[in-house]
Protein backbone atom coordinates (compact mmCIF):
# COMPACT_ATOMS: atom_id res chain seq x y z
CA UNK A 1 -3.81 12.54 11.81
CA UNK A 2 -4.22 10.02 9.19
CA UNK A 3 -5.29 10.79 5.85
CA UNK A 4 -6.58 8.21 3.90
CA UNK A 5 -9.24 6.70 1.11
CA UNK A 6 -7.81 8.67 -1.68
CA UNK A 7 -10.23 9.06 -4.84
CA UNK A 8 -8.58 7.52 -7.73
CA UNK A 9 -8.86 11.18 -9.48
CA UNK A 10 -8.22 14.26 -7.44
CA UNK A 11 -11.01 17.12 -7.60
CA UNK A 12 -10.64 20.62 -5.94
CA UNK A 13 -9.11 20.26 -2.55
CA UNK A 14 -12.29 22.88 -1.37
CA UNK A 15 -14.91 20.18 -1.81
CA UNK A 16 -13.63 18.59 0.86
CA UNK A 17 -13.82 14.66 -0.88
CA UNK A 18 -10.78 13.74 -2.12
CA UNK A 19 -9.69 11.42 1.41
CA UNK A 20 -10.81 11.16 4.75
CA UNK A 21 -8.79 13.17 7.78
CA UNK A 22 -8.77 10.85 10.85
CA UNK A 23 -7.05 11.62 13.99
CA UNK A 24 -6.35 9.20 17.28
CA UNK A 25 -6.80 5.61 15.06
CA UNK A 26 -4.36 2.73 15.76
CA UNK A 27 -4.01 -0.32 14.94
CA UNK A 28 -1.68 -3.10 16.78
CA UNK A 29 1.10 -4.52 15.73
CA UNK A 30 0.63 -7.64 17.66
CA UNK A 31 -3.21 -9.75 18.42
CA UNK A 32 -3.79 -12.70 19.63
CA UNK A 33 -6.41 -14.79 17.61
CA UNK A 34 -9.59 -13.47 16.89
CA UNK A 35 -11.69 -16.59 18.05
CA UNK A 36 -15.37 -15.71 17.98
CA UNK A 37 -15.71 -16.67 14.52
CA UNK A 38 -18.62 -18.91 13.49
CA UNK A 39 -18.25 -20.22 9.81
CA UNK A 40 -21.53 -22.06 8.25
CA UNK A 41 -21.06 -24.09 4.82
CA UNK A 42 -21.78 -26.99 2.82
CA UNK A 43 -19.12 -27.85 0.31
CA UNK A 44 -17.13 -24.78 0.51
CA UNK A 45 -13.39 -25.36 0.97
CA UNK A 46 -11.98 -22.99 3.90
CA UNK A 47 -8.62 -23.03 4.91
CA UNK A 48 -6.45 -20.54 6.53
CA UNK A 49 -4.17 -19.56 3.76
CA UNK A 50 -4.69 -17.06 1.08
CA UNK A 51 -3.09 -14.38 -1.24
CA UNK A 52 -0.65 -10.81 0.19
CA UNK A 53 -1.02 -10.03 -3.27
CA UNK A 54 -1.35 -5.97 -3.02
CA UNK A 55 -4.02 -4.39 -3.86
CA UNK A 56 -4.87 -1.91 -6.59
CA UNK A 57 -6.53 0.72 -4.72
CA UNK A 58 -7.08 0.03 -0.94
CA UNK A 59 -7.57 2.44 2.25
CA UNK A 60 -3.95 3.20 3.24
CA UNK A 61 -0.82 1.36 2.24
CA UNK A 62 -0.36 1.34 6.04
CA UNK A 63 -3.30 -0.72 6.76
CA UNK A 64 -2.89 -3.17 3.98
CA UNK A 65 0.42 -4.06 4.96
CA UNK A 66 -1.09 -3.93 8.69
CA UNK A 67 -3.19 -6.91 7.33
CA UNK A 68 -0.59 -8.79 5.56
CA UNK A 69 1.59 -8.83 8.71
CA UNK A 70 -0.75 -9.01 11.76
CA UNK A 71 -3.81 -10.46 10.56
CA UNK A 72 -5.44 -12.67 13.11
CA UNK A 73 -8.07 -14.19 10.63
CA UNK A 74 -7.34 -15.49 7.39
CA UNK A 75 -9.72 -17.53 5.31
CA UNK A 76 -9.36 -18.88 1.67
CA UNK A 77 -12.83 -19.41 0.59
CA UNK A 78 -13.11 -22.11 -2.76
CA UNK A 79 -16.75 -22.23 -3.58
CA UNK A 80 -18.74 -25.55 -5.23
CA UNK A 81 -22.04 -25.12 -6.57
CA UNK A 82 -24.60 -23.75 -5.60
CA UNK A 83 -22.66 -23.17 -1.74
CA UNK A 84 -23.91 -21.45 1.03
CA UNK A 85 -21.40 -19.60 3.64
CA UNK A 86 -21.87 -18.12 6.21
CA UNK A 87 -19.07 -16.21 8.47
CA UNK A 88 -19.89 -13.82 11.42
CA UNK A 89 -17.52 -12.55 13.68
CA UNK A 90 -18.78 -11.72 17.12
CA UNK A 91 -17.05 -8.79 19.02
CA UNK A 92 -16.86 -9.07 22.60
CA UNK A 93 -14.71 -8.19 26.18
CA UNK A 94 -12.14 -10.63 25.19
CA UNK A 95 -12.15 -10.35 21.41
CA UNK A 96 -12.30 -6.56 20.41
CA UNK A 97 -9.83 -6.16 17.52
CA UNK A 98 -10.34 -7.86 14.16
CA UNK A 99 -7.11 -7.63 11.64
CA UNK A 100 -8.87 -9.85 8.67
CA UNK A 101 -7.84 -11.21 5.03
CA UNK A 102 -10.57 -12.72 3.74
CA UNK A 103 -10.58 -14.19 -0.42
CA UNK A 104 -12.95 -15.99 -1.90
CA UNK A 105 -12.28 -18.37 -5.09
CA UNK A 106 -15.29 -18.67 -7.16
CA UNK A 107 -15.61 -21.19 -9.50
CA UNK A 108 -19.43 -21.71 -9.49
CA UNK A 109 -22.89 -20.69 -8.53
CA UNK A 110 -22.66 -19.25 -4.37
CA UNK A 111 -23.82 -16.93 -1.87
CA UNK A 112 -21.55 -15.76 0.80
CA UNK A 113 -22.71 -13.40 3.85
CA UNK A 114 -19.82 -12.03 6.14
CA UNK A 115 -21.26 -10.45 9.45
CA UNK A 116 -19.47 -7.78 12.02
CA UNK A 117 -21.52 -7.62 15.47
CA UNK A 118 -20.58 -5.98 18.55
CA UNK A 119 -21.48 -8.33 22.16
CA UNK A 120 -19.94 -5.69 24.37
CA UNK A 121 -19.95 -2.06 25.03
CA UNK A 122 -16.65 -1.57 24.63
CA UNK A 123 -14.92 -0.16 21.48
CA UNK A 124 -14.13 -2.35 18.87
CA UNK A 125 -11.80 -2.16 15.98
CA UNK A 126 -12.10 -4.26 12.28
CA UNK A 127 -9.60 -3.58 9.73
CA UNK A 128 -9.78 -6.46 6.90
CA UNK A 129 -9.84 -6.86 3.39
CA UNK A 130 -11.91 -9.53 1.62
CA UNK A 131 -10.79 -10.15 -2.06
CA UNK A 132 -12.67 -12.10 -4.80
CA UNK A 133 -11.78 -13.61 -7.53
CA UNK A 134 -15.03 -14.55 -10.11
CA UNK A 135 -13.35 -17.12 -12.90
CA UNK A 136 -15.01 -17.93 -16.00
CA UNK A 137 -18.80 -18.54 -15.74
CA UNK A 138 -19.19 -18.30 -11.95
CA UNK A 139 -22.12 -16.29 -10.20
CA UNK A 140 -21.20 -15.05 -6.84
CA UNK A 141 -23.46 -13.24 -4.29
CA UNK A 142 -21.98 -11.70 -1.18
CA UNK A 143 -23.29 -9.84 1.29
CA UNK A 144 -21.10 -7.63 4.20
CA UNK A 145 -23.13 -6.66 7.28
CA UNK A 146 -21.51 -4.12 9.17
CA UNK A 147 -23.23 -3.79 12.80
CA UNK A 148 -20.41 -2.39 14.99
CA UNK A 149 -21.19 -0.32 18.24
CA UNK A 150 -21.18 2.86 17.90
CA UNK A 151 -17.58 3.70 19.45
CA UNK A 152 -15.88 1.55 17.20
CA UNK A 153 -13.87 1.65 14.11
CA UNK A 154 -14.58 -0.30 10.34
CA UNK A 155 -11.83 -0.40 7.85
CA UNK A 156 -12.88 -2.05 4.91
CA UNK A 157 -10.96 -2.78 1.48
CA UNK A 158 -12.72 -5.33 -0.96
CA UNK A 159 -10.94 -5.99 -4.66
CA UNK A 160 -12.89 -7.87 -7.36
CA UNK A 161 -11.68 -9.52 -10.54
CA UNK A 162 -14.13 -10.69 -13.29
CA UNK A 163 -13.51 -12.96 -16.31
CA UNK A 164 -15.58 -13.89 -18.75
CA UNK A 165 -19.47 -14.67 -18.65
CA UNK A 166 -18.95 -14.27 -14.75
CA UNK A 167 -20.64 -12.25 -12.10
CA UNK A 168 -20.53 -10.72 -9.00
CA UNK A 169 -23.23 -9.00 -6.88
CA UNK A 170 -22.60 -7.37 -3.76
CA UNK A 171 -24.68 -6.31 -0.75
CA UNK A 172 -23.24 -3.61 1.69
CA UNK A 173 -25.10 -2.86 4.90
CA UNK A 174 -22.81 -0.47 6.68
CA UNK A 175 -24.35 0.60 10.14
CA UNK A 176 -22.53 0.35 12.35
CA UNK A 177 -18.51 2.44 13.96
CA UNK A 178 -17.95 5.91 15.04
CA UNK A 179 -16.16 5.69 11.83
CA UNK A 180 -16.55 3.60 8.91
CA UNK A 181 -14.45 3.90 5.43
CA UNK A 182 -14.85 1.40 3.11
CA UNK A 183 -12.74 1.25 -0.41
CA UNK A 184 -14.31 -1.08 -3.31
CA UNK A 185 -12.59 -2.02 -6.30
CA UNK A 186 -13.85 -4.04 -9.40
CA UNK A 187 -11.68 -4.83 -12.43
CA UNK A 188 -14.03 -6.41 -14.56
CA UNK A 189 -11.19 -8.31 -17.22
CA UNK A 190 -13.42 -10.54 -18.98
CA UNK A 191 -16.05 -10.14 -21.72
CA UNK A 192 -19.55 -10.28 -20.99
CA UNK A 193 -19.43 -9.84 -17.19
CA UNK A 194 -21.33 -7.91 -14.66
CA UNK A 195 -20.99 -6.16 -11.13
CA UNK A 196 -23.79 -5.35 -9.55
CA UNK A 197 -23.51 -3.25 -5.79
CA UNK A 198 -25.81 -2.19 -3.65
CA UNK A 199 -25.78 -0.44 -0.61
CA UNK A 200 -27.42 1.15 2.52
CA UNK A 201 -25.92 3.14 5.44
CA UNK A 202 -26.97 4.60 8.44
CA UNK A 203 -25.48 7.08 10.38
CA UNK A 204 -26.20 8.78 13.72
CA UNK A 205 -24.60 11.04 16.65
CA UNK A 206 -21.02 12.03 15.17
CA UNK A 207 -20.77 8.93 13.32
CA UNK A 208 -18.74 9.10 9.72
CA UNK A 209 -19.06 6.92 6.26
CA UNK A 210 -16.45 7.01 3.97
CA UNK A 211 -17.38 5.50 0.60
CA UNK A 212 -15.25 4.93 -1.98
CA UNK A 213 -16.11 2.71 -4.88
CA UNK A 214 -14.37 2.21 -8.10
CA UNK A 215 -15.02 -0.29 -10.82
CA UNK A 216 -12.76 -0.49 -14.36
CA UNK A 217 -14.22 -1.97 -17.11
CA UNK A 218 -12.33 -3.94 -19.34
CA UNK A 219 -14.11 -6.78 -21.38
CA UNK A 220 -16.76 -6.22 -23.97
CA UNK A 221 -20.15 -6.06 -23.33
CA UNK A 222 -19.27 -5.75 -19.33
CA UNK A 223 -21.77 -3.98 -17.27
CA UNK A 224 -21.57 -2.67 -13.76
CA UNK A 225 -24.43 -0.81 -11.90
CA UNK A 226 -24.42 0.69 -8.34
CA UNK A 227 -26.99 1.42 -6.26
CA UNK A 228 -26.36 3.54 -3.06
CA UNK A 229 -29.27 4.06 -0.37
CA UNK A 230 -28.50 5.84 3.25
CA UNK A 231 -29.77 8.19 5.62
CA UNK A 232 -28.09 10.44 8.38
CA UNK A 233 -29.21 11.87 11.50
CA UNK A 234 -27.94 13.90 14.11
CA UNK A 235 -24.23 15.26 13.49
CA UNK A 236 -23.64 12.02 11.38
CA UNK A 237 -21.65 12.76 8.52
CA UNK A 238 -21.28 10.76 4.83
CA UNK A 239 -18.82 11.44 1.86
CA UNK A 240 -19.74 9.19 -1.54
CA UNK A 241 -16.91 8.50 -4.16
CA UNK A 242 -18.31 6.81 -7.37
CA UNK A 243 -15.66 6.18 -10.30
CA UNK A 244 -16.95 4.07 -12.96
CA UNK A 245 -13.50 4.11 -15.58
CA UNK A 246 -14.56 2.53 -19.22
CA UNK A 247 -10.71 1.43 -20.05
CA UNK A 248 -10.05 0.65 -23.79
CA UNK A 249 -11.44 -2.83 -24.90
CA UNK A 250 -14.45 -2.77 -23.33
CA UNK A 251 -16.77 -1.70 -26.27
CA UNK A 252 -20.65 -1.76 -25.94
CA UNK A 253 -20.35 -1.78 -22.43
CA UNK A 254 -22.92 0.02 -19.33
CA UNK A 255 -21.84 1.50 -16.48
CA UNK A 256 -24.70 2.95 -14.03
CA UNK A 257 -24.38 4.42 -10.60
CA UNK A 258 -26.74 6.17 -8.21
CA UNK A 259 -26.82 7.49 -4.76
CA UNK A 260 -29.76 9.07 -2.58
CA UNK A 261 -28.53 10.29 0.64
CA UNK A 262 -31.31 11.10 3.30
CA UNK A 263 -30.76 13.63 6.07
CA UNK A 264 -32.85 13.56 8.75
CA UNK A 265 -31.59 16.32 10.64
CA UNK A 266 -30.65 19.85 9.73
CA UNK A 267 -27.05 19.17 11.18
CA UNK A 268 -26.48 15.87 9.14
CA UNK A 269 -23.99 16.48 5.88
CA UNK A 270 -23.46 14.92 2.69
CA UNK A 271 -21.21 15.47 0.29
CA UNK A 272 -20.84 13.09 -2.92
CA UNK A 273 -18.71 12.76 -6.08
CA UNK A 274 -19.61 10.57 -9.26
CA UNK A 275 -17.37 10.49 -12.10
CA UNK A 276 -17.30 8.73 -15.13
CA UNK A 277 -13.95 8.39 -16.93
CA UNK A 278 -13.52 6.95 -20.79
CA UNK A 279 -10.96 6.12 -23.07
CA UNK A 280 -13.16 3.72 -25.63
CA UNK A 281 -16.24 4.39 -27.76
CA UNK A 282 -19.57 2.44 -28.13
CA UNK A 283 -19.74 2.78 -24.44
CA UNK A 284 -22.94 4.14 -22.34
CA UNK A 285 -22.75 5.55 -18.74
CA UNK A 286 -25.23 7.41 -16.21
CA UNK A 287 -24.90 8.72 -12.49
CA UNK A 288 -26.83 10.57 -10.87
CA UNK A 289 -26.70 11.45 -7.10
CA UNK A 290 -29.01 13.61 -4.74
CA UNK A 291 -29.69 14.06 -0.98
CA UNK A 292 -32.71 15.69 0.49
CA UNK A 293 -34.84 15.91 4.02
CA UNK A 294 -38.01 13.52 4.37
CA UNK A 295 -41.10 13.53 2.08
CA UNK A 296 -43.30 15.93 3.80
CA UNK A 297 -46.10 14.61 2.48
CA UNK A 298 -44.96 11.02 2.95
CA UNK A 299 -44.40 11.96 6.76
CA UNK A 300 -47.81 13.75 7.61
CA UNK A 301 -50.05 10.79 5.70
CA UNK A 302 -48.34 8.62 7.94
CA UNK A 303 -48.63 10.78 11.07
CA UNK A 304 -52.26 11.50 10.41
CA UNK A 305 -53.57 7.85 10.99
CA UNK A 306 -52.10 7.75 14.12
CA UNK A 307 -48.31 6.69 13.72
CA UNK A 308 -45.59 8.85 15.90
CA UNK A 309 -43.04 11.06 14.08
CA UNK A 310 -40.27 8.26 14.88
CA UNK A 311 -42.28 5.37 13.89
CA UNK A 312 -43.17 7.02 10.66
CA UNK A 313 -39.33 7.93 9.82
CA UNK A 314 -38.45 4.02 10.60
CA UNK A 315 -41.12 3.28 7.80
CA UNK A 316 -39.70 5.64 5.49
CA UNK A 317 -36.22 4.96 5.59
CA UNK A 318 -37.12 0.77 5.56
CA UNK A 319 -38.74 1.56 2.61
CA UNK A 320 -36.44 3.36 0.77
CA UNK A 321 -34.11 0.55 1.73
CA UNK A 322 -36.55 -2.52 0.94
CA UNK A 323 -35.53 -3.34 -2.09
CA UNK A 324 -32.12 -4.00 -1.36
CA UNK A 325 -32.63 -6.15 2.02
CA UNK A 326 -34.85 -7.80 0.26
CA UNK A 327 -32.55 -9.15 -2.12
CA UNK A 328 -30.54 -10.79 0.72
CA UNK A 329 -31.62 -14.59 1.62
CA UNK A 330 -31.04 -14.90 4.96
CA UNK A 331 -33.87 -13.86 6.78
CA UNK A 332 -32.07 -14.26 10.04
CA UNK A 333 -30.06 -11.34 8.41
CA UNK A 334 -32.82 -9.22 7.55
CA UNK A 335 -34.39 -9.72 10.81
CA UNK A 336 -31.18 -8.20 12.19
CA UNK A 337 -30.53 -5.64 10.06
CA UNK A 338 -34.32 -4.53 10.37
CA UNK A 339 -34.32 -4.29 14.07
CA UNK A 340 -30.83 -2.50 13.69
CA UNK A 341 -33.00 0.64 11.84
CA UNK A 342 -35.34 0.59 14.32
CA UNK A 343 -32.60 0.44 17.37
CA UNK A 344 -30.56 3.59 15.20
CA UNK A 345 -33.73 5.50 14.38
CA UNK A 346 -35.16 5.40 18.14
């Protein structure tokens, strides 16, 4: 049994949160090349060699050294202005583990989008981490779609750096793996920078999301706000770990973070933990984080003008996730991700 995900601060072991206990998981030692890859650009750079620089945080020290080893995609992304790239890596009978190192130099205005989809039935396994490194005055959007079948496993680790006047907004769309742990890290260095992350999940059958985000704020006047949206069904089960740390230096400063988790059965389970650590003044953080069943209210207006219990859940849930797919500018994306909801919620 692995345990892994560890929140950066340990709470009582009886709430259950502080890592993730997963038994019969392994990862290979040696893959041939992971070739379904499609990469769309303009003026990007990509090359095949990047950084085994080790991370701060990080799943497991085992899987990050898995990566640095075995990985059988690497990418080195340097971004011009104003780029466009697109990477999706299709799962299939002949490609069904992923080992990936993915970082991404931006220097500029860009929008990245990094896809996960499953062609087969079989069960698939992605362990990768994507690292990002925002230098002075560049504005970086990236979006991770995560649309796995349902017997596979995600492993995700994604580390940020931010200097000055820079900023970095992220889109998560976790759907998809029997299990799916993600660990986020942002070290915001510079003054007058800003993370922005937002996030939906789904979860279904037995189906497990392990969140664990933590930004540090460092610069003046640095901001970060997250934004967390899911919904469970079934036996589907979700643990949240939100650690916004305001580290000394990083004076007049915001840190916000919120998570709604809805359950849409009576055997779904949430459990969350937002913190907010400090060790400088002038500084202003919030959290909040709630889950709860379906508007009742909501669910019988809908119902009563002629739209079935599962069609009126689909609306629901898209709605209390349309704000953040609409902030994604692929529509080919959203198209996917939309008829993902409906194919979950059926």
């Amino acid at each position: 049994m692995e345990e892994i995900n560890f929140s950066p601060v340990l709470t009582a072991r009886n709430f259950g949160i502080n890592s993730i206990k997963l038994d019969n998981i392994s990862i290979q030692d040696t893959l041939k090349e992971f070739k379904n890859i499609r990469i769309e650009k303009n003026n990007a750079i990509v090359d095949k060699d990047n950084s085994n620089k080790k991370l701060t945080y990080g799943i497991d020290e085992k899987f990050e050294e898995n990566i640095y080893k075995n990985a059988n995609s690497k990418l080195r992304i340097k971004t011009g202005n104003n780029d466009q790239i697109k990477i999706i890596y299709d799962f299939d009978d002949e490609n069904l583990q992923l080992i990936s190192n993915i970082e991404i130099i931006a220097n500029s205005n860009a929008d990245v989008i990094i896809e996960y989809k499953s062609n087969t039935d079989k069960p698939c396994l992605h362990n990768g981490i994507i690292r990002t490194i925002a230098n002075e005055n560049a504005n970086i959007r990236i979006t991770v779609v995560n649309l796995l079948n349902n017997l596979s496993d995600n492993f995700e680790s994604i580390e940020n750096e931010l200097y000055d006047n820079s900023n970095v907004e992220y889109t998560i769309v976790d759907f998809g793996g029997k299990n799916s742990v993600s660990n986020y890290y942002t070290n915001i260095i510079g003054n007058n920078s800003d993370n922005v992350l937002k996030t939906i999940y789904l979860g279904a059958k037995d189906e497990l999301k392990d969140l664990n985000y933590i930004v540090e704020l460092r610069g003046k006047k640095s901001n970060v706000d997250i934004d967390v949206q899911g919904a469970l069904k079934d036996n589907s089960k979700k643990n949240f770990k939100g650690t916004i740390d305001f580290k000394q230096g990083c004076k007049k400063s915001k840190g916000n973070e919120n998570e709604y988790c809805m359950l849409l059965s009576n055997e779904a389970k949430a459990i969350a933990l937002p913190m907010l650590l400090c060790t400088e003044h002038e500084v202003e953080g919030n959290h909040s984080t709630a889950s709860g069943k379906v508007d009742k209210s909501a669910l019988f207006y809908l119902m009563s003008r002629g739209i079935s219990y599962t069609e009126a859940i689909k609306l629901i849930v898209k709605a209390r996730f349309n704000k953040i797919i609409d902030a994604i500018k692929d529509e080919n994306v959203k198209d996917e991700i939309l008829e993902e909801i409906d194919k979950i919620l059926n």
